[in-house]
C-alpha atoms as a PDB file:
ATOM      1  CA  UNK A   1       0.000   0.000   0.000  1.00  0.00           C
ATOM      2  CA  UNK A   2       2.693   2.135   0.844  1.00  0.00           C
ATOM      3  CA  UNK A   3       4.521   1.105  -1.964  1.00  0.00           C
ATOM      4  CA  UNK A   4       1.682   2.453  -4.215  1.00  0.00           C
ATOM      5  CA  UNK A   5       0.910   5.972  -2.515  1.00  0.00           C
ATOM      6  CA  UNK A   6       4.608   6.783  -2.996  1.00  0.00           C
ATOM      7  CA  UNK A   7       4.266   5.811  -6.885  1.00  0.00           C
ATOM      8  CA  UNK A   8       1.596   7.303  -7.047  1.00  0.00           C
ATOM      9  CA  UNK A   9       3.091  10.401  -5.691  1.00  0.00           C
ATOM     10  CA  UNK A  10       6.096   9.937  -7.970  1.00  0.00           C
ATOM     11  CA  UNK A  11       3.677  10.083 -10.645  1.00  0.00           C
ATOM     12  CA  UNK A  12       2.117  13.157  -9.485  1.00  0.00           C
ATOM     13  CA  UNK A  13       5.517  15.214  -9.368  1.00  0.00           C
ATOM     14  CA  UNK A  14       6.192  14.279 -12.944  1.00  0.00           C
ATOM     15  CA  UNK A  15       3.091  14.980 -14.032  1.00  0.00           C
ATOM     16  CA  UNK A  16       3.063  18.860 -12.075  1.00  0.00           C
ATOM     17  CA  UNK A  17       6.722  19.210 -13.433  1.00  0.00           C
ATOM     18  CA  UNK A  18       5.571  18.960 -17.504  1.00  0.00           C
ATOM     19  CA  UNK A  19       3.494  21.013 -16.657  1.00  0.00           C
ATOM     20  CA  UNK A  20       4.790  24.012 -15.826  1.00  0.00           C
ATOM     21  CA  UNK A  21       3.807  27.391 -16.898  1.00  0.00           C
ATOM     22  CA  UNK A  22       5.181  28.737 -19.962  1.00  0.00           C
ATOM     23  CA  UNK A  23       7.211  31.184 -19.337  1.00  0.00           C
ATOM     24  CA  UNK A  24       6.819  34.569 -22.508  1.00  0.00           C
ATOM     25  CA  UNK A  25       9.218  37.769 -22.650  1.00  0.00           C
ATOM     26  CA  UNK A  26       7.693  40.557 -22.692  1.00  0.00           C
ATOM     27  CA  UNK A  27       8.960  44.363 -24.191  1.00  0.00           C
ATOM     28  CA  UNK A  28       8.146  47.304 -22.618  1.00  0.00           C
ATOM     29  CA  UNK A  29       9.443  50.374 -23.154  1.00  0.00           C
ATOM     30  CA  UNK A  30      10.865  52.114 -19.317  1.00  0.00           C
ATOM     31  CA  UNK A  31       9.831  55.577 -20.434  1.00  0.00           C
ATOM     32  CA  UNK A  32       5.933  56.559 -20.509  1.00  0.00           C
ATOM     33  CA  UNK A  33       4.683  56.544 -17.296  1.00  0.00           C
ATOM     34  CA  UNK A  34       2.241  55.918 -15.726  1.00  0.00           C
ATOM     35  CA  UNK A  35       1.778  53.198 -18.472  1.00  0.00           C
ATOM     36  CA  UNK A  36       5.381  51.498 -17.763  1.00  0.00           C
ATOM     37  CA  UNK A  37       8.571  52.982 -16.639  1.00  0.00           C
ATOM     38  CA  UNK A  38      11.819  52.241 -14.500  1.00  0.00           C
ATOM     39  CA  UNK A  39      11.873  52.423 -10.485  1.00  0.00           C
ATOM     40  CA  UNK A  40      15.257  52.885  -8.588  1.00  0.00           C
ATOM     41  CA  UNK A  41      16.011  49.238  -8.470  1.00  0.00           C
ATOM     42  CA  UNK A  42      15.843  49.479 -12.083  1.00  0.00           C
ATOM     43  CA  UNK A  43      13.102  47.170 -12.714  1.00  0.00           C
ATOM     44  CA  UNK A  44       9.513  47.942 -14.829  1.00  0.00           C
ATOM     45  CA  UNK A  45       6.720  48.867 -13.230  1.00  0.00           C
ATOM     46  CA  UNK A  46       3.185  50.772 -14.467  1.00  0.00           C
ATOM     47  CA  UNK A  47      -0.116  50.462 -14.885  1.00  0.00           C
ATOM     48  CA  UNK A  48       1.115  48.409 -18.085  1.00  0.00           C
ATOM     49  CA  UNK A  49       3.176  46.037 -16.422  1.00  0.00           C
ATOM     50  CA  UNK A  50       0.379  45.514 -13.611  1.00  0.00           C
ATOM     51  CA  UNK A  51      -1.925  44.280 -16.371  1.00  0.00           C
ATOM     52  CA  UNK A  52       0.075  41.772 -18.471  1.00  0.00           C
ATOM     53  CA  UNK A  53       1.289  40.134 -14.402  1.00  0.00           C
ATOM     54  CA  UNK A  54      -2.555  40.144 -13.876  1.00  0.00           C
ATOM     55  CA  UNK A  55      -3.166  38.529 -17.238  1.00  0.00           C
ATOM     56  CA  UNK A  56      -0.465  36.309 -16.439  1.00  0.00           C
ATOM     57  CA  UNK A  57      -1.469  34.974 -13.436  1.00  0.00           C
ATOM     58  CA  UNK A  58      -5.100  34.581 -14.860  1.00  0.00           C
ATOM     59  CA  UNK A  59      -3.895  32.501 -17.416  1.00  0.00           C
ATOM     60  CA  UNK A  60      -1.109  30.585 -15.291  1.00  0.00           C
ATOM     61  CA  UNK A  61       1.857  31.696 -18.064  1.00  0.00           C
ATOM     62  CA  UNK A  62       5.021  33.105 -16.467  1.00  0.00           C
ATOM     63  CA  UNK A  63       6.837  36.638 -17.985  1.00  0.00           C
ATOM     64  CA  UNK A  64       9.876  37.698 -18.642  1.00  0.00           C
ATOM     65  CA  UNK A  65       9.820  41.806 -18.489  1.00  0.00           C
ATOM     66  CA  UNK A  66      12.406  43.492 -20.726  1.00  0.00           C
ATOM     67  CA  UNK A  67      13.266  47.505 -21.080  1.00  0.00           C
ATOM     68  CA  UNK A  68      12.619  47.419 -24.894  1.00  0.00           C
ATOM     69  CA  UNK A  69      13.671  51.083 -26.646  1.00  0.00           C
ATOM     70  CA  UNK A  70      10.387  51.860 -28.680  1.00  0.00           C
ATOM     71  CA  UNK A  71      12.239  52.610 -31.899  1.00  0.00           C
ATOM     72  CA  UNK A  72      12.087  49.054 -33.525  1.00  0.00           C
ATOM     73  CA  UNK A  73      10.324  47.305 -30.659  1.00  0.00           C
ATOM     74  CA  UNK A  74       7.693  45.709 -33.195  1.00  0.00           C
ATOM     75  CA  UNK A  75      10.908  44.245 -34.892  1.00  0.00           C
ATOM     76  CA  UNK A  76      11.089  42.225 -31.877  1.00  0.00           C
ATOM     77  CA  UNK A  77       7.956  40.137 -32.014  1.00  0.00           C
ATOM     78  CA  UNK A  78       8.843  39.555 -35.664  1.00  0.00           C
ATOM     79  CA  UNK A  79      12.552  37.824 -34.739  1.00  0.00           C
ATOM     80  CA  UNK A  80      11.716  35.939 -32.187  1.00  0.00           C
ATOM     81  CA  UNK A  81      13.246  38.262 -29.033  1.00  0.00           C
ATOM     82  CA  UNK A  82      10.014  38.893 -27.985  1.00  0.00           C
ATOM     83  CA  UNK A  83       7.015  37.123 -27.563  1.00  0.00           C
ATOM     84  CA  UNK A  84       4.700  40.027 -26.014  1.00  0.00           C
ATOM     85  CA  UNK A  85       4.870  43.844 -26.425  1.00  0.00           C
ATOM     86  CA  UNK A  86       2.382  45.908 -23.900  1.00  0.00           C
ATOM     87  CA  UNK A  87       3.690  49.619 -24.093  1.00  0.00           C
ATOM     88  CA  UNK A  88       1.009  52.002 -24.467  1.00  0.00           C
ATOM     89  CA  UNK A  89       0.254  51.190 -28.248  1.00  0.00           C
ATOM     90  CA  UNK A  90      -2.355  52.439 -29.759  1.00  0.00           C
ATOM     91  CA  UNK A  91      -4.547  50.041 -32.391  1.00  0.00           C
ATOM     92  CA  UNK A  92      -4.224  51.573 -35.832  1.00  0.00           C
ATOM     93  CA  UNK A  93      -4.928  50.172 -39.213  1.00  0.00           C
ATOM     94  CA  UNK A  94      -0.750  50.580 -39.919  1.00  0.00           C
ATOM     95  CA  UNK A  95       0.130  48.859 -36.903  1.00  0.00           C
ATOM     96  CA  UNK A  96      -2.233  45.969 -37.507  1.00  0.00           C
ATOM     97  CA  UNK A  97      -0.632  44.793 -40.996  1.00  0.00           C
ATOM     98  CA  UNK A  98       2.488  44.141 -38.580  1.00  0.00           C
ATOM     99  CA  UNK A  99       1.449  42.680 -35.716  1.00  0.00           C
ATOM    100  CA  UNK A 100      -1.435  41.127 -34.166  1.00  0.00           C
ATOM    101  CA  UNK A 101      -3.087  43.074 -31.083  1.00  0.00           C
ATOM    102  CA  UNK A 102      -5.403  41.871 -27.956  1.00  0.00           C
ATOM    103  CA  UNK A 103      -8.690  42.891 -28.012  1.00  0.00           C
ATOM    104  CA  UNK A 104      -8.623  46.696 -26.319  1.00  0.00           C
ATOM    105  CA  UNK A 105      -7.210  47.217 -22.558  1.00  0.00           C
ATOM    106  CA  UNK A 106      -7.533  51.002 -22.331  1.00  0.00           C
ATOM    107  CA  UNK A 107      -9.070  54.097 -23.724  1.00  0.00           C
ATOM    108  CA  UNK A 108      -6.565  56.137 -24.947  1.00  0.00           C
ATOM    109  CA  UNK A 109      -8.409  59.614 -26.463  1.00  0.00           C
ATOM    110  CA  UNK A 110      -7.519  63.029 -25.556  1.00  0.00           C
ATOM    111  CA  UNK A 111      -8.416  65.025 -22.818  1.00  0.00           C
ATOM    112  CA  UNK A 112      -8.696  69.074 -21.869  1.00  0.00           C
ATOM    113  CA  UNK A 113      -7.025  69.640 -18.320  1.00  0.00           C
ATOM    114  CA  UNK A 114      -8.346  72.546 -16.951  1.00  0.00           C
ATOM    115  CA  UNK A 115      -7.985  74.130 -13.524  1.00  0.00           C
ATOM    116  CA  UNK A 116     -11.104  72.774 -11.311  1.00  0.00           C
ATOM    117  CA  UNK A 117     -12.777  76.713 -11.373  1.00  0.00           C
ATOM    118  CA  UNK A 118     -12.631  77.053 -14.655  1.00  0.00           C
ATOM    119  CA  UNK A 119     -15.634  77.276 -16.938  1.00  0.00           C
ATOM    120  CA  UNK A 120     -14.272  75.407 -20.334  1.00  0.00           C
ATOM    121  CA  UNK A 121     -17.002  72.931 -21.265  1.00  0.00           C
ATOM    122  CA  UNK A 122     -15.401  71.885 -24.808  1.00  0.00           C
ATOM    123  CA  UNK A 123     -12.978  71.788 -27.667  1.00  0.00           C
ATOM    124  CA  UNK A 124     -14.362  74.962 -29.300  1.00  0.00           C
ATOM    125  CA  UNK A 125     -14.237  76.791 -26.236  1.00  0.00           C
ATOM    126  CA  UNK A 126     -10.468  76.618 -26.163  1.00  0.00           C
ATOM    127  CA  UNK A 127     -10.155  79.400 -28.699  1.00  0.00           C
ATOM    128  CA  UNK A 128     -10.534  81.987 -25.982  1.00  0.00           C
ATOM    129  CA  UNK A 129      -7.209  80.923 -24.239  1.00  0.00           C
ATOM    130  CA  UNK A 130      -3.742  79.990 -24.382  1.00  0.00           C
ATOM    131  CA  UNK A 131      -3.284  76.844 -24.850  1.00  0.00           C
ATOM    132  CA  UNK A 132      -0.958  74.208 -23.792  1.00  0.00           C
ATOM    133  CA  UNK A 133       0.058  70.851 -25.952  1.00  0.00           C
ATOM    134  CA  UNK A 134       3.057  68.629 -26.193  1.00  0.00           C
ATOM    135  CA  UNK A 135       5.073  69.056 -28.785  1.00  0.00           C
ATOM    136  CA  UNK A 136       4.256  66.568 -32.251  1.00  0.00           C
ATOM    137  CA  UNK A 137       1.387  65.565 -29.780  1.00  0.00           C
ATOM    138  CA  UNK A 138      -1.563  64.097 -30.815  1.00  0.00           C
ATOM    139  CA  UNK A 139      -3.061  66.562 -28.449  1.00  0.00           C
ATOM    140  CA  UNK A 140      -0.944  68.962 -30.698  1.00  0.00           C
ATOM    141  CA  UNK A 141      -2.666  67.774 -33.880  1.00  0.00           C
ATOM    142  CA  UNK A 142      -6.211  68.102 -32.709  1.00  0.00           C
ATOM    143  CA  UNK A 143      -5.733  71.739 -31.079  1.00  0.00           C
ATOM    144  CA  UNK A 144      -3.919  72.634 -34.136  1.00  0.00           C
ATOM    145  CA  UNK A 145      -6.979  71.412 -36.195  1.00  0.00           C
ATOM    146  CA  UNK A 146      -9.031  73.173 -34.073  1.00  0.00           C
ATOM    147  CA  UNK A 147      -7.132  76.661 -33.708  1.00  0.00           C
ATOM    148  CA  UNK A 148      -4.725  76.362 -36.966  1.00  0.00           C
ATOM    149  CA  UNK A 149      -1.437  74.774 -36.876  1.00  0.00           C
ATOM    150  CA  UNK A 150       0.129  78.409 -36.645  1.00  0.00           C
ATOM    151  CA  UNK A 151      -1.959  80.222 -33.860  1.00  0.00           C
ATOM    152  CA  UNK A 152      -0.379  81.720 -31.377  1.00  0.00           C
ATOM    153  CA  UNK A 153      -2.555  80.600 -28.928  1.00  0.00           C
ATOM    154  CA  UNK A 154      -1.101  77.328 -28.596  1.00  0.00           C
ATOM    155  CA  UNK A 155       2.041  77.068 -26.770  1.00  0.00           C
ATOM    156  CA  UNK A 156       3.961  73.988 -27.107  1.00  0.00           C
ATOM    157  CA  UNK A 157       5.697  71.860 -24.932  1.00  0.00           C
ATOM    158  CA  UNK A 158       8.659  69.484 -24.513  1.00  0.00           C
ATOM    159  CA  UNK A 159       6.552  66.756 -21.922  1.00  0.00           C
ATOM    160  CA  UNK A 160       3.010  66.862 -19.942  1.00  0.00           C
ATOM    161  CA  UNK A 161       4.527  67.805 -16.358  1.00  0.00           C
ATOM    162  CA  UNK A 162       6.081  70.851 -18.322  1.00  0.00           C
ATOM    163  CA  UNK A 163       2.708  71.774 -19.849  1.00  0.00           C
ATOM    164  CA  UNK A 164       0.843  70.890 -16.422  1.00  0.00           C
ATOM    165  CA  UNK A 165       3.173  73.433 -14.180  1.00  0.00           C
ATOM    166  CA  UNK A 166       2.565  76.254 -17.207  1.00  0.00           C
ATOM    167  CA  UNK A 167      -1.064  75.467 -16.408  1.00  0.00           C
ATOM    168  CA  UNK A 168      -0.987  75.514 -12.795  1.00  0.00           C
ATOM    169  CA  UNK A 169       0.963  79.163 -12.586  1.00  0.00           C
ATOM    170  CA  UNK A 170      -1.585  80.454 -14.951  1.00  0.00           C
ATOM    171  CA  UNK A 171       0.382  80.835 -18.138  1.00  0.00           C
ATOM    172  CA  UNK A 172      -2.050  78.962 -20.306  1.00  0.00           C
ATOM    173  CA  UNK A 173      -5.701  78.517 -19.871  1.00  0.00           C
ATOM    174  CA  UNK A 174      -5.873  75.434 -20.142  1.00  0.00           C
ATOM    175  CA  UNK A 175      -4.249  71.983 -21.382  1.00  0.00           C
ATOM    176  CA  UNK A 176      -4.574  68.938 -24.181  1.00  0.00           C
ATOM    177  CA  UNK A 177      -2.786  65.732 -23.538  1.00  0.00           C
ATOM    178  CA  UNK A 178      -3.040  62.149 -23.567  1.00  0.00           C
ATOM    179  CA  UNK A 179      -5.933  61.195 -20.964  1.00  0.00           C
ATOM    180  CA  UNK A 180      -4.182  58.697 -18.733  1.00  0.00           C
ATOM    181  CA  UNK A 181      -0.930  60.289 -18.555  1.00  0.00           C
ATOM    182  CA  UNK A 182      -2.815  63.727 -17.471  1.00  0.00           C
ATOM    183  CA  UNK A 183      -5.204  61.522 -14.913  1.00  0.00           C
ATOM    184  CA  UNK A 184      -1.902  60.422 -13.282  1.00  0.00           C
ATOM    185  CA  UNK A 185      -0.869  63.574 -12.575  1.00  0.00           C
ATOM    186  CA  UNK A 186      -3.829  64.833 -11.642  1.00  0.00           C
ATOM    187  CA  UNK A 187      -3.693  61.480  -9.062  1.00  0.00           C
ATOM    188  CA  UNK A 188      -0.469  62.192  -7.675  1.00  0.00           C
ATOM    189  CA  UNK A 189      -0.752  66.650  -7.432  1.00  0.00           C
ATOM    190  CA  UNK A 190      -3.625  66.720  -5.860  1.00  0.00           C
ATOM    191  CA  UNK A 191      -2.576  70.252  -4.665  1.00  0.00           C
ATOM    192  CA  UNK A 192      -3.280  71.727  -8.206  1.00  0.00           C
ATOM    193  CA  UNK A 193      -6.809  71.230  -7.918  1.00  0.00           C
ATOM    194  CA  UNK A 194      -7.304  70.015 -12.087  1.00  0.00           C
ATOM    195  CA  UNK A 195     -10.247  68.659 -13.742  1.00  0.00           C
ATOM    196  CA  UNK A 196     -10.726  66.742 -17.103  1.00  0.00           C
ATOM    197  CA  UNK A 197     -13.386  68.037 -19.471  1.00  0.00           C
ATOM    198  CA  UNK A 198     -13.559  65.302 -22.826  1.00  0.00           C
ATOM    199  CA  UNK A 199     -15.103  66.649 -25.817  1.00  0.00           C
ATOM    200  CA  UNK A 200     -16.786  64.293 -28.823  1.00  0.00           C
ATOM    201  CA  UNK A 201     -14.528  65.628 -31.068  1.00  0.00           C
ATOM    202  CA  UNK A 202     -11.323  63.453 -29.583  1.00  0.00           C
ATOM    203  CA  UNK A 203     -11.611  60.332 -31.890  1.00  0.00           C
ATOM    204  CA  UNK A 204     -11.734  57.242 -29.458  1.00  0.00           C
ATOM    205  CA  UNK A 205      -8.300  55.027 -29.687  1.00  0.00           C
ATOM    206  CA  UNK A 206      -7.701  51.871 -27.523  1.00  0.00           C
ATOM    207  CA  UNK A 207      -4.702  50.461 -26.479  1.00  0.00           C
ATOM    208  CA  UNK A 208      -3.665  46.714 -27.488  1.00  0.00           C
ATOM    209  CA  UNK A 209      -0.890  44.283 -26.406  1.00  0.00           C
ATOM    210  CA  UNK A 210       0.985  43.002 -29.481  1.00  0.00           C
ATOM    211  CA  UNK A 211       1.817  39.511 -30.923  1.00  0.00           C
ATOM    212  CA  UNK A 212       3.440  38.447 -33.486  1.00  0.00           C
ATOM    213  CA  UNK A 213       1.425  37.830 -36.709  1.00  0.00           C
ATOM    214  CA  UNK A 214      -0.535  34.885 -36.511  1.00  0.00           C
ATOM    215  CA  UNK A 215       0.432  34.080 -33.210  1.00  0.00           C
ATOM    216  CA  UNK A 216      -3.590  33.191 -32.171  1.00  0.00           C
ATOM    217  CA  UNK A 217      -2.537  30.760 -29.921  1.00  0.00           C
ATOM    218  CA  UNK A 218      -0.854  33.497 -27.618  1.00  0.00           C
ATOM    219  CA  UNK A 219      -3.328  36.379 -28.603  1.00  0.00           C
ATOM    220  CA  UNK A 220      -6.252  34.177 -27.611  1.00  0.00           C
ATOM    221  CA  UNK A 221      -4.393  33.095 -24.440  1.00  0.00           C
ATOM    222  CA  UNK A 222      -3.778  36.787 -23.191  1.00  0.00           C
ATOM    223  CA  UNK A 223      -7.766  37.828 -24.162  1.00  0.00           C
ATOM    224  CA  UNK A 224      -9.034  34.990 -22.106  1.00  0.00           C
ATOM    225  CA  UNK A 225      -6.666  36.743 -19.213  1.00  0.00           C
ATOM    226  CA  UNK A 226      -7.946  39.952 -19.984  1.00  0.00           C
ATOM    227  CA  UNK A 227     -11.477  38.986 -19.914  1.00  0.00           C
ATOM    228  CA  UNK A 228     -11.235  36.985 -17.012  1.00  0.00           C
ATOM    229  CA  UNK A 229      -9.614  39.994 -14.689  1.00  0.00           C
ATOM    230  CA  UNK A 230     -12.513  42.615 -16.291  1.00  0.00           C
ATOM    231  CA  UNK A 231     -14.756  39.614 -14.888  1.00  0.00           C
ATOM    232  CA  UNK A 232     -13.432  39.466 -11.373  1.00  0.00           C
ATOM    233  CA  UNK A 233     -12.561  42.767 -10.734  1.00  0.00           C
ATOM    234  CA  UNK A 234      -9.266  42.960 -10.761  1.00  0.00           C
ATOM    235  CA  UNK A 235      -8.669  45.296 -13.723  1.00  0.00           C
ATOM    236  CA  UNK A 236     -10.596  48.010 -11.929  1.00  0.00           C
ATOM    237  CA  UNK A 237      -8.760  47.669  -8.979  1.00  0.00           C
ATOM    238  CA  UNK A 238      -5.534  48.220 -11.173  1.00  0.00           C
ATOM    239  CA  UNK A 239      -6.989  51.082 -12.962  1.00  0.00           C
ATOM    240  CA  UNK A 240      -8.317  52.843 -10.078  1.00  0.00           C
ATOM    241  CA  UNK A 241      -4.562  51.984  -8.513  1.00  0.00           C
ATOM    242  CA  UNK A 242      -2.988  54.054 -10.710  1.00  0.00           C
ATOM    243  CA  UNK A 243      -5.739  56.897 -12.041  1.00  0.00           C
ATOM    244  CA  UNK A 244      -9.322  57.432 -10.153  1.00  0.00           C
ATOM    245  CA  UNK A 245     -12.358  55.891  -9.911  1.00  0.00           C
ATOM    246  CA  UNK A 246     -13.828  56.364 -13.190  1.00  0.00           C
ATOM    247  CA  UNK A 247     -13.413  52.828 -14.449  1.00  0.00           C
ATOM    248  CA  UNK A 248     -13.784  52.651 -18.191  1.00  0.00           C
ATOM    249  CA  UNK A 249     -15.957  49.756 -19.867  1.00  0.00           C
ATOM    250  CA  UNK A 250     -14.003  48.242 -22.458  1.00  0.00           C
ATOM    251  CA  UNK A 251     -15.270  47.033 -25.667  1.00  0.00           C
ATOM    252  CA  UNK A 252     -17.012  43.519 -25.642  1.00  0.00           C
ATOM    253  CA  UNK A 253     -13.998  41.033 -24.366  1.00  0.00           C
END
């Protein structure tokens, strides 16, 4: 009897040990945060890297997290170096002939930061007031759309903390950027009082983790993840870890 409990044991261990999860790297570029981006210790973390580890764990697979620089990261997934990219990408018909992307993790439109007094209701209002964008910006295209490329009213900036300091001393009116990098700040400067006004003129974009053409195997694999920790709650507890409480509802998982 013994005999046979310790076979069957035996049996077990070799069975648990085939088994093990598959381990995928991952590429992520270190420098859009709050999205992903390098601590002290030198190792990823973000509201990015939170999700795939979520994901992960969801659908028992193991990651590898590399600093990947975002000029030629799709090159990666195409040689073999990586098997994931997650790095704030937004879906677009170009990108799509290249890769193959996850059904949509995040909203990623525009948004108008304004201080939380203000009266700004909308796109159109902006033409009243100086206004802030970052340089080459999408924000930058759709204010220049909106005021003309060569108005003076805009004033351009090198990144969104520079643009969000100009807004809190009062030398713009108000502010354009990318909605989840401005709802970080917003998170973690309290003291400067902002609010986000959206407008129906932003063009809704997602965000999609990349893998390589024709890999359905692994893209299926990380939307089962995905729609498993929408399903249980733990992708709102991620989101409202890193931005506020205003969960979004992704399209149909």
């Amino acid at each position: 009897m013994l005999r046979g409990i310790a076979l069957l044991t035996a049996a077990l261990s070799l069975f648990a040990a085939s088994v093990q999860a598959e381990t995928y790297i991952v590429g992520s570029g270190g420098t859009y945060r709050p999205f992903e981006y390098e601590n002290s210790q030198k190792q990823l973390e973000g509201f990015d890297i939170d999700i795939i580890k979520a994901i992960a764990k969801a659908e028992n697979f193991e990651v590898k997290l590399v600093n990947t620089p975002w000029e030629g990261i799709f090159a990666t997934l195409n040689s073999g170096d990586r098997d994931i990219i997650i790095s704030g990408i937004t879906i677009t018909d170009k990108r799509q002939k290249m890769v193959d992307f996850s059904t949509p993790y995040f909203p990623a439109e525009q948004a108008i930061v304004v201080p939380s007094t203000s009266t700004i209701a909308s796109l159109a209002a902006l033409k009243t007031q100086k206004v802030g964008v970052v340089n080459s910006s999408t924000g930058d295209i759709v204010v220049s759309d909106e005021l003309g490329k060569s108005s003076t009213a805009i004033k351009r900036f090198d990144n969104t903390p520079l643009m969000l300091q100009e807004l809190y001393e009062d030398g713009i009116g108000a502010a354009v950027g990318d909605v989840g990098v401005v709802k970080y700040y917003i998170k973690t400067h309290p003291e400067k009082q902002f609010k986000l006004v959206s407008d129906a003129k932003f063009e809704r974009q997602y965000f999609g983790i990349a893998v390589a053409k024709g890999n359905d195997a692994l893209r299926n694999k990380i939307n089962a993840g995905l729609k498993q920790i929408v399903a249980d709650g733990t992708y709102a507890k991620i989101y409202r870890t890193w931005f506020d409480n205003n969960v979004p509802t992704l399209p149909a998982q």
